[in-house]
PDB file of N, CA and C in Angstrom:
ATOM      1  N   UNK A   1     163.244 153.295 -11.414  1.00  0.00           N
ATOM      2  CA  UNK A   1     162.823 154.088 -12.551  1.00  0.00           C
ATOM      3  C   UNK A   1     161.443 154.688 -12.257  1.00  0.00           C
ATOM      4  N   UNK A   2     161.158 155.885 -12.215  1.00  0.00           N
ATOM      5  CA  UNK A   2     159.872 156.834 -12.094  1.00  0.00           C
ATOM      6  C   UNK A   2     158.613 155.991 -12.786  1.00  0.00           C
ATOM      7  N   UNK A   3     158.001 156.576 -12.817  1.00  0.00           N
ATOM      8  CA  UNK A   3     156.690 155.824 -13.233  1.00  0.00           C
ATOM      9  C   UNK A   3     155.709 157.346 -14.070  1.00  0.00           C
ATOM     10  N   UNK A   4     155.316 156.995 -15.008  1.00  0.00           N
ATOM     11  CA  UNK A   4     154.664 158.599 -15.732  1.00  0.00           C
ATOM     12  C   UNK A   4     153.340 158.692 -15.460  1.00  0.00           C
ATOM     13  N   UNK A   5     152.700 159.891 -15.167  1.00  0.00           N
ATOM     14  CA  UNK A   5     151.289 159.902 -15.107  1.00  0.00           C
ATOM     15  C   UNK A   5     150.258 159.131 -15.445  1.00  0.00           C
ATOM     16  N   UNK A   6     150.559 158.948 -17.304  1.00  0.00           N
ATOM     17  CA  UNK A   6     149.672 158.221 -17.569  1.00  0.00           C
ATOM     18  C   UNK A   6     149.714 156.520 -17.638  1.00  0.00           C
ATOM     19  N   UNK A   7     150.708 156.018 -17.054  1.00  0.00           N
ATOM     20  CA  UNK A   7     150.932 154.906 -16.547  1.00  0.00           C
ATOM     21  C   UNK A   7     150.327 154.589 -15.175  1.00  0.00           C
ATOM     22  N   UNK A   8     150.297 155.542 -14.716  1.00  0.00           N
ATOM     23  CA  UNK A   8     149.549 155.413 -13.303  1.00  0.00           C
ATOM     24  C   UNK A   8     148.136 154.960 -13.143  1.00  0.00           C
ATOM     25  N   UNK A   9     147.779 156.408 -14.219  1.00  0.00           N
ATOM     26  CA  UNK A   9     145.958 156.595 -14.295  1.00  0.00           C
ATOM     27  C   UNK A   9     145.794 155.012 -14.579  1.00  0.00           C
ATOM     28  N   UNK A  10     146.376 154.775 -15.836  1.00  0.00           N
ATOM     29  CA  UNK A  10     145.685 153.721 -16.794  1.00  0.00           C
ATOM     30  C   UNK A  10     145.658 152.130 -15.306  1.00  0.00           C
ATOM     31  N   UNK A  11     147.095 151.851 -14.780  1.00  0.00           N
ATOM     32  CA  UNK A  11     146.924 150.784 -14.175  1.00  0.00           C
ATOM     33  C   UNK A  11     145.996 150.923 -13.106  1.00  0.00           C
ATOM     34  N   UNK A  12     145.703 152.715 -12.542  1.00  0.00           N
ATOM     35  CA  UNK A  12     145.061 152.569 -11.391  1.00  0.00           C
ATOM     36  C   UNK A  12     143.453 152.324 -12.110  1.00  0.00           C
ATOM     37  N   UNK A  13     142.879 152.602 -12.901  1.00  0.00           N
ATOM     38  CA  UNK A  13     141.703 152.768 -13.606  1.00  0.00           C
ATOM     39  C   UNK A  13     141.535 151.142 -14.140  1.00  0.00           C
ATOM     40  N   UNK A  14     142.480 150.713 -14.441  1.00  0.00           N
ATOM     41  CA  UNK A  14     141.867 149.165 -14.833  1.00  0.00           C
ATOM     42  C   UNK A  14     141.856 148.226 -13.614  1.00  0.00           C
ATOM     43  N   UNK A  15     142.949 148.355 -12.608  1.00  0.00           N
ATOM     44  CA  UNK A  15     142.744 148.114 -11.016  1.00  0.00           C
ATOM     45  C   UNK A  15     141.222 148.145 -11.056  1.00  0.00           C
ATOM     46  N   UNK A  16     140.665 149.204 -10.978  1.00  0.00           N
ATOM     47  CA  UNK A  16     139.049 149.831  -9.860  1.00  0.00           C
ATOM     48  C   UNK A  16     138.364 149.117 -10.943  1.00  0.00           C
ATOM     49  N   UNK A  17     138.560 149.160 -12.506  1.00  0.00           N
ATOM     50  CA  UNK A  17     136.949 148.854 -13.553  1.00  0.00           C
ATOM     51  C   UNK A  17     137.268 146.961 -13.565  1.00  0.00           C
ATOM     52  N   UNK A  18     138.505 146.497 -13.070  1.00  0.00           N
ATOM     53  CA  UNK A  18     138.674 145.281 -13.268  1.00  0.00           C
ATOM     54  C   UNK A  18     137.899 144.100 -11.740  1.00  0.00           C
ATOM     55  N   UNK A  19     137.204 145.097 -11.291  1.00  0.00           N
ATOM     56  CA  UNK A  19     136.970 144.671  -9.781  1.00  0.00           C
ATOM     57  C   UNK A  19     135.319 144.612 -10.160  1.00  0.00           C
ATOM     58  N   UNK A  20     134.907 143.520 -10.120  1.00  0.00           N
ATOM     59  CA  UNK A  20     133.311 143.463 -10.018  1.00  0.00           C
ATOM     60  C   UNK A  20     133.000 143.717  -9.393  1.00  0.00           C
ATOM     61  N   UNK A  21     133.202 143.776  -7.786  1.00  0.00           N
ATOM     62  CA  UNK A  21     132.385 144.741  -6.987  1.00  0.00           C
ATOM     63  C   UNK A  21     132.160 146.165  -6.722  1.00  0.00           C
ATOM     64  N   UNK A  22     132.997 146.779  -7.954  1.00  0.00           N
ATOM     65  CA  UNK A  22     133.051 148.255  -8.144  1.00  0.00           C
ATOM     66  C   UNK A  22     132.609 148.456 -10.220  1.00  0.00           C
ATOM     67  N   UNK A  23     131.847 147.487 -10.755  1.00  0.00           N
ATOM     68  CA  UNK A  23     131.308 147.551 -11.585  1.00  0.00           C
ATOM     69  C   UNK A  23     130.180 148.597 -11.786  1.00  0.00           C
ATOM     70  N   UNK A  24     129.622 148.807 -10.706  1.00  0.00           N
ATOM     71  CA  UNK A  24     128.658 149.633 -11.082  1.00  0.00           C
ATOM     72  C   UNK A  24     128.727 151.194 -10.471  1.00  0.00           C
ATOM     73  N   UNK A  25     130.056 151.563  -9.673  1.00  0.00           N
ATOM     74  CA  UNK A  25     130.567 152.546  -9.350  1.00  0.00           C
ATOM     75  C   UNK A  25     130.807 153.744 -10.489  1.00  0.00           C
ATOM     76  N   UNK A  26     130.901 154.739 -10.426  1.00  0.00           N
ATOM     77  CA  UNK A  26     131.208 155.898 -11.333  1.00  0.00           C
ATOM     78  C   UNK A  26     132.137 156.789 -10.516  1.00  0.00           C
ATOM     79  N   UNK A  27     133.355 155.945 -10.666  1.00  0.00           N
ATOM     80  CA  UNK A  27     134.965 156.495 -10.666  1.00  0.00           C
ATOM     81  C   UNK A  27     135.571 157.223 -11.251  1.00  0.00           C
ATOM     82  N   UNK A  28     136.187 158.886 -11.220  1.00  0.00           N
ATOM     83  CA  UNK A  28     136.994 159.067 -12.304  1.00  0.00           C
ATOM     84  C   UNK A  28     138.374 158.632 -11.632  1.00  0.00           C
ATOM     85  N   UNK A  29     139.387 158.889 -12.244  1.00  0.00           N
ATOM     86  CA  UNK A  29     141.184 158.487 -11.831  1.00  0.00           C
ATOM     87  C   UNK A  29     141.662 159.989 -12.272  1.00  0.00           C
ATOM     88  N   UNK A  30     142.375 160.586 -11.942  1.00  0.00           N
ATOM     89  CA  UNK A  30     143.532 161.212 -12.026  1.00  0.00           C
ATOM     90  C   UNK A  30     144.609 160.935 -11.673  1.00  0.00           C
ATOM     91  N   UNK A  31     145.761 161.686 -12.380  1.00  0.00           N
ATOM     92  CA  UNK A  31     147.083 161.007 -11.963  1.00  0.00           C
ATOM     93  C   UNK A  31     148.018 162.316 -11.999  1.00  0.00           C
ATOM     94  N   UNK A  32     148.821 162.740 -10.997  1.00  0.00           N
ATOM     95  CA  UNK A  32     149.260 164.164 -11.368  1.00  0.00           C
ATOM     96  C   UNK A  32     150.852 163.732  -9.987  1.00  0.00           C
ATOM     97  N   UNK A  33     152.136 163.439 -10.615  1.00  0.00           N
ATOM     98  CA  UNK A  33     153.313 163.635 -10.056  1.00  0.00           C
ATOM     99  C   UNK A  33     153.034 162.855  -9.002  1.00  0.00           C
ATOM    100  N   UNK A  34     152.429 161.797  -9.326  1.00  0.00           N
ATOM    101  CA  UNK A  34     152.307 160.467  -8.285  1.00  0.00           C
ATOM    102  C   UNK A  34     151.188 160.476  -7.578  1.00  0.00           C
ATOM    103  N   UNK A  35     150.544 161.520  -7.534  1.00  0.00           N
ATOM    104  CA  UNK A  35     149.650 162.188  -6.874  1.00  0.00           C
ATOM    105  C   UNK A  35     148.213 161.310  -7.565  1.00  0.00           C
ATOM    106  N   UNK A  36     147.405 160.578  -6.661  1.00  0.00           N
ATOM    107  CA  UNK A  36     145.973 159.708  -7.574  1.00  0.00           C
ATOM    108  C   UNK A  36     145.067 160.713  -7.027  1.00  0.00           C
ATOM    109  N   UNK A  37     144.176 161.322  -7.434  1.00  0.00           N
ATOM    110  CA  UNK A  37     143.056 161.597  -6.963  1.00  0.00           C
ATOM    111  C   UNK A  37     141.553 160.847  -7.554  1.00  0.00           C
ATOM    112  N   UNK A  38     140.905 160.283  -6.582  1.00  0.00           N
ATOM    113  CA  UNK A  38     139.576 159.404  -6.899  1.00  0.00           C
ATOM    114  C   UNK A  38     138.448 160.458  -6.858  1.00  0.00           C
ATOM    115  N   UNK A  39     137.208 160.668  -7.695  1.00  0.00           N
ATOM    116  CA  UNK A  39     136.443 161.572  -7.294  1.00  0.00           C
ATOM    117  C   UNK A  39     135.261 160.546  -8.232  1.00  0.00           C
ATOM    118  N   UNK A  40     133.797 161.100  -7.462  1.00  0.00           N
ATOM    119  CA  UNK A  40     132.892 160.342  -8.129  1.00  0.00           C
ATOM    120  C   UNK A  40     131.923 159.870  -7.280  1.00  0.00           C
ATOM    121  N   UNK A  41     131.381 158.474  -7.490  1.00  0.00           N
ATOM    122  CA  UNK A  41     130.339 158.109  -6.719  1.00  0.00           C
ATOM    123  C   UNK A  41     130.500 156.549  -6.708  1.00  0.00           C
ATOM    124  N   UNK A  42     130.499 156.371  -5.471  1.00  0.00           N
ATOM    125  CA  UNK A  42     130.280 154.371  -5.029  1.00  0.00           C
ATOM    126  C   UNK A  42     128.992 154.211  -4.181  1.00  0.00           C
ATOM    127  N   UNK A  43     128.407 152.950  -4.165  1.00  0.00           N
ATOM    128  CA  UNK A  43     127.378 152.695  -3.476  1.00  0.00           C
ATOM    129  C   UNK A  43     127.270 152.699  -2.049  1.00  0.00           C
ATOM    130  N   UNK A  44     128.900 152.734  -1.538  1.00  0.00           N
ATOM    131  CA  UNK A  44     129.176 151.826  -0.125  1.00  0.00           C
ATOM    132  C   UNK A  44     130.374 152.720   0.271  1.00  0.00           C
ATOM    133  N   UNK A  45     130.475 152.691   1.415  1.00  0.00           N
ATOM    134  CA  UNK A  45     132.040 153.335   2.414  1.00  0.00           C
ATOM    135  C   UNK A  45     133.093 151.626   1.823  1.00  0.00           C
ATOM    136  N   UNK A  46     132.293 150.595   1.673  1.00  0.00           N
ATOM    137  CA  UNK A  46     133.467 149.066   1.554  1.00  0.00           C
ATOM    138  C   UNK A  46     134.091 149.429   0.324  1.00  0.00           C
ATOM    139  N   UNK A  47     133.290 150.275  -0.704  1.00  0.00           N
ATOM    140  CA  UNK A  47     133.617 150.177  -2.207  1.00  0.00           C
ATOM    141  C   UNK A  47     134.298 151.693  -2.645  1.00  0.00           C
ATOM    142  N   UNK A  48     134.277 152.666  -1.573  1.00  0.00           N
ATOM    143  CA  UNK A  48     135.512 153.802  -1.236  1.00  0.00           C
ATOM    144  C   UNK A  48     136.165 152.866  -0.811  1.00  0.00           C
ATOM    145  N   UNK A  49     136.797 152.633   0.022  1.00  0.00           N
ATOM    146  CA  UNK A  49     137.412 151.953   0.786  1.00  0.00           C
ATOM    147  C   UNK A  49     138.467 151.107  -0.202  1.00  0.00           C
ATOM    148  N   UNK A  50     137.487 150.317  -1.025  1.00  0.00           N
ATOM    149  CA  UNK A  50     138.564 149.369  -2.085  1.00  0.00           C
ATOM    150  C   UNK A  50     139.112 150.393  -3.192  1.00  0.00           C
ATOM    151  N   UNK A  51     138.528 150.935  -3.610  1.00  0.00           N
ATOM    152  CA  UNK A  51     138.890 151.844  -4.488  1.00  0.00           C
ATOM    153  C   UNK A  51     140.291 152.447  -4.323  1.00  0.00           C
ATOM    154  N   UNK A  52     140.592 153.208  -3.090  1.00  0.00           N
ATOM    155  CA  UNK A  52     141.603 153.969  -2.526  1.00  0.00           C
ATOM    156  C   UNK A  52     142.455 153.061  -2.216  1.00  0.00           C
ATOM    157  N   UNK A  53     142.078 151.255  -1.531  1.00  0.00           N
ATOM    158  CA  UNK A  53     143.061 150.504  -1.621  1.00  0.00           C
ATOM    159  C   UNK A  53     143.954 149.979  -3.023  1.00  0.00           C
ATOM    160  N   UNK A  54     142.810 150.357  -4.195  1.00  0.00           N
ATOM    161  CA  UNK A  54     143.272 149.367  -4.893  1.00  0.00           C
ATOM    162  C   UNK A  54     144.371 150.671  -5.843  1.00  0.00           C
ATOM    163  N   UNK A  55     143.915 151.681  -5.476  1.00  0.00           N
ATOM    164  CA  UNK A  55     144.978 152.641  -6.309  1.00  0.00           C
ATOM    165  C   UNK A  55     146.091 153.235  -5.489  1.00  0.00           C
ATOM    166  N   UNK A  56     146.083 152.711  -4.498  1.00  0.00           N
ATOM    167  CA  UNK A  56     147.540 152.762  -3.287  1.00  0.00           C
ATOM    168  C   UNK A  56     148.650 151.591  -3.807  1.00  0.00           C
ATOM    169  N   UNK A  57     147.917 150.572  -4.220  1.00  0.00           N
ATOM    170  CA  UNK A  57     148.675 149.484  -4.951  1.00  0.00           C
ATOM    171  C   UNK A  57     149.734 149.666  -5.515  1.00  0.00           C
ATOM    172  N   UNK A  58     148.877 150.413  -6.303  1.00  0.00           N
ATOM    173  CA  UNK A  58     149.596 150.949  -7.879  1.00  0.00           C
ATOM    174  C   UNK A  58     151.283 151.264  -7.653  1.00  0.00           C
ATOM    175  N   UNK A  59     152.519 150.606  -8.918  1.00  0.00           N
ATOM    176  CA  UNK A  59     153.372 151.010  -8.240  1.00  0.00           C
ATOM    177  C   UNK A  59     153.215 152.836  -9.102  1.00  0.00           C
ATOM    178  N   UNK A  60     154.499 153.104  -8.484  1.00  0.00           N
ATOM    179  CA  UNK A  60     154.338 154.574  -8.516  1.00  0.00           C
ATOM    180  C   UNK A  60     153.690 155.557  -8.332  1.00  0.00           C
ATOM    181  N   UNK A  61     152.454 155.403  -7.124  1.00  0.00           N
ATOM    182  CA  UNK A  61     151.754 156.356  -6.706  1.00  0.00           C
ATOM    183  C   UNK A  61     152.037 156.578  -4.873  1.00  0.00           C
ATOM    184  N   UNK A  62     151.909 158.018  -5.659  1.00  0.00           N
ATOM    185  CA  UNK A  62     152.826 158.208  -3.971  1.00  0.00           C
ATOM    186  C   UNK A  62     151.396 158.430  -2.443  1.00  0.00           C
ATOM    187  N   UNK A  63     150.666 159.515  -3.138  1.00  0.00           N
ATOM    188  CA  UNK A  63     149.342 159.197  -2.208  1.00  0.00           C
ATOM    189  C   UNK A  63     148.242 159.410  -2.769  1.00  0.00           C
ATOM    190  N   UNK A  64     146.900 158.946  -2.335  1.00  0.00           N
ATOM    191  CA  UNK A  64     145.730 158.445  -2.697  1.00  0.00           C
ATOM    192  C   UNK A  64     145.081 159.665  -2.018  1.00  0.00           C
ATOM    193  N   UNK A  65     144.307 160.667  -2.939  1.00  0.00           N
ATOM    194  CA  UNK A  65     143.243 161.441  -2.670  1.00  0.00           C
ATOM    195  C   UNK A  65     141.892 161.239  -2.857  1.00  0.00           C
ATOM    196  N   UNK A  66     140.958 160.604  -1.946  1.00  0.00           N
ATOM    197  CA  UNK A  66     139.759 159.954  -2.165  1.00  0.00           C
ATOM    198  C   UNK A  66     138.732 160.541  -2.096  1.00  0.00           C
ATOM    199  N   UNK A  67     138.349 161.512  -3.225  1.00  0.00           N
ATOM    200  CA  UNK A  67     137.365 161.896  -2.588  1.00  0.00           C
ATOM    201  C   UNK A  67     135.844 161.182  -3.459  1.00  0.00           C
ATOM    202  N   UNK A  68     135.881 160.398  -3.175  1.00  0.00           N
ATOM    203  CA  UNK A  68     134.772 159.538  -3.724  1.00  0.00           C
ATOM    204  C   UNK A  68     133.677 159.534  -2.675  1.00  0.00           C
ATOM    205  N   UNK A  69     132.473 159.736  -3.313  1.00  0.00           N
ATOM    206  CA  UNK A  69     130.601 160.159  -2.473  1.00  0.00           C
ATOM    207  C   UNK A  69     130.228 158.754  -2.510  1.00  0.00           C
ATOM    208  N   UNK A  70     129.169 158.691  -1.152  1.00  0.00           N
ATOM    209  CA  UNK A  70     128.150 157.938  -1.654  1.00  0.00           C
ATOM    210  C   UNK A  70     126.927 158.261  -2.629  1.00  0.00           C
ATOM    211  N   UNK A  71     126.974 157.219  -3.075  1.00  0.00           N
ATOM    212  CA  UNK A  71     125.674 157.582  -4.370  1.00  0.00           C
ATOM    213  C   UNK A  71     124.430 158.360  -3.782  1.00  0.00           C
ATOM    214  N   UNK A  72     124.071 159.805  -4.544  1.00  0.00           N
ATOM    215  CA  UNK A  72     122.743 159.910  -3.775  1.00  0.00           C
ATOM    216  C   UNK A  72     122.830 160.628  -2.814  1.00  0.00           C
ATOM    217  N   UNK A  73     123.956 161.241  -1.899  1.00  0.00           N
ATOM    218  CA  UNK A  73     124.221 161.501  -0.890  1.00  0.00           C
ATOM    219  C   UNK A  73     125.065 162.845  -1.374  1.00  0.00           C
ATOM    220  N   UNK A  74     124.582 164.407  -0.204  1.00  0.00           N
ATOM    221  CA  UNK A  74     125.027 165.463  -0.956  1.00  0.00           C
ATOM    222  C   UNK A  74     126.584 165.267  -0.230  1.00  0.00           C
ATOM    223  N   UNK A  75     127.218 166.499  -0.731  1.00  0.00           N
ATOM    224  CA  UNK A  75     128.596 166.475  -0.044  1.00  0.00           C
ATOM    225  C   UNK A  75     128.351 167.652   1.394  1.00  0.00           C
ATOM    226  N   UNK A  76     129.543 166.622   2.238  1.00  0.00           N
ATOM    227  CA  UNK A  76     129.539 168.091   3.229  1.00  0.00           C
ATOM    228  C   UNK A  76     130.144 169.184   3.413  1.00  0.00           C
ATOM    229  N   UNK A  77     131.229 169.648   2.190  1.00  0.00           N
ATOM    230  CA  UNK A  77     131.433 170.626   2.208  1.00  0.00           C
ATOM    231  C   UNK A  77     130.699 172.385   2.011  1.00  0.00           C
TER     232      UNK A  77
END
């Protein structure tokens, strides 16, 4: 059985805010046709890293778009 967008966001979003070592991170979640995209700011490459693991988890997400910064740090695009 499919899995709906906002079933996704919500489990992938309480996944990342339920993780104390990503407590003080500023994560958003999207959820679009399985599709997660992470965008925002973590302190650490370990706490990207968990983030994108922990919303790969998720059932019904098909792939993980991470584009999560380090804090403080411009982008290189």
């Amino acid at each position: 059985m499919p899995v709906d967008d906002e079933t996704i966001f919500l489990e992938v979003d309480n996944a990342i805010r339920g993780r104390d070592s990503l407590a003080n991170a500023r994560i958003d979640v999207r959820a679009k046709d399985g599709i997660v995209t992470l965008t925002g700011f973590a302190r650490t490459t370990r706490e990207i890293a968990l983030a994108g693991k922990l919303a790969r988890r998720v059932r019904g997400v098909t792939t993980v778009q991470n584009d999560i910064r380090i804090a403080n740090q411009p982008s290189r695009s």
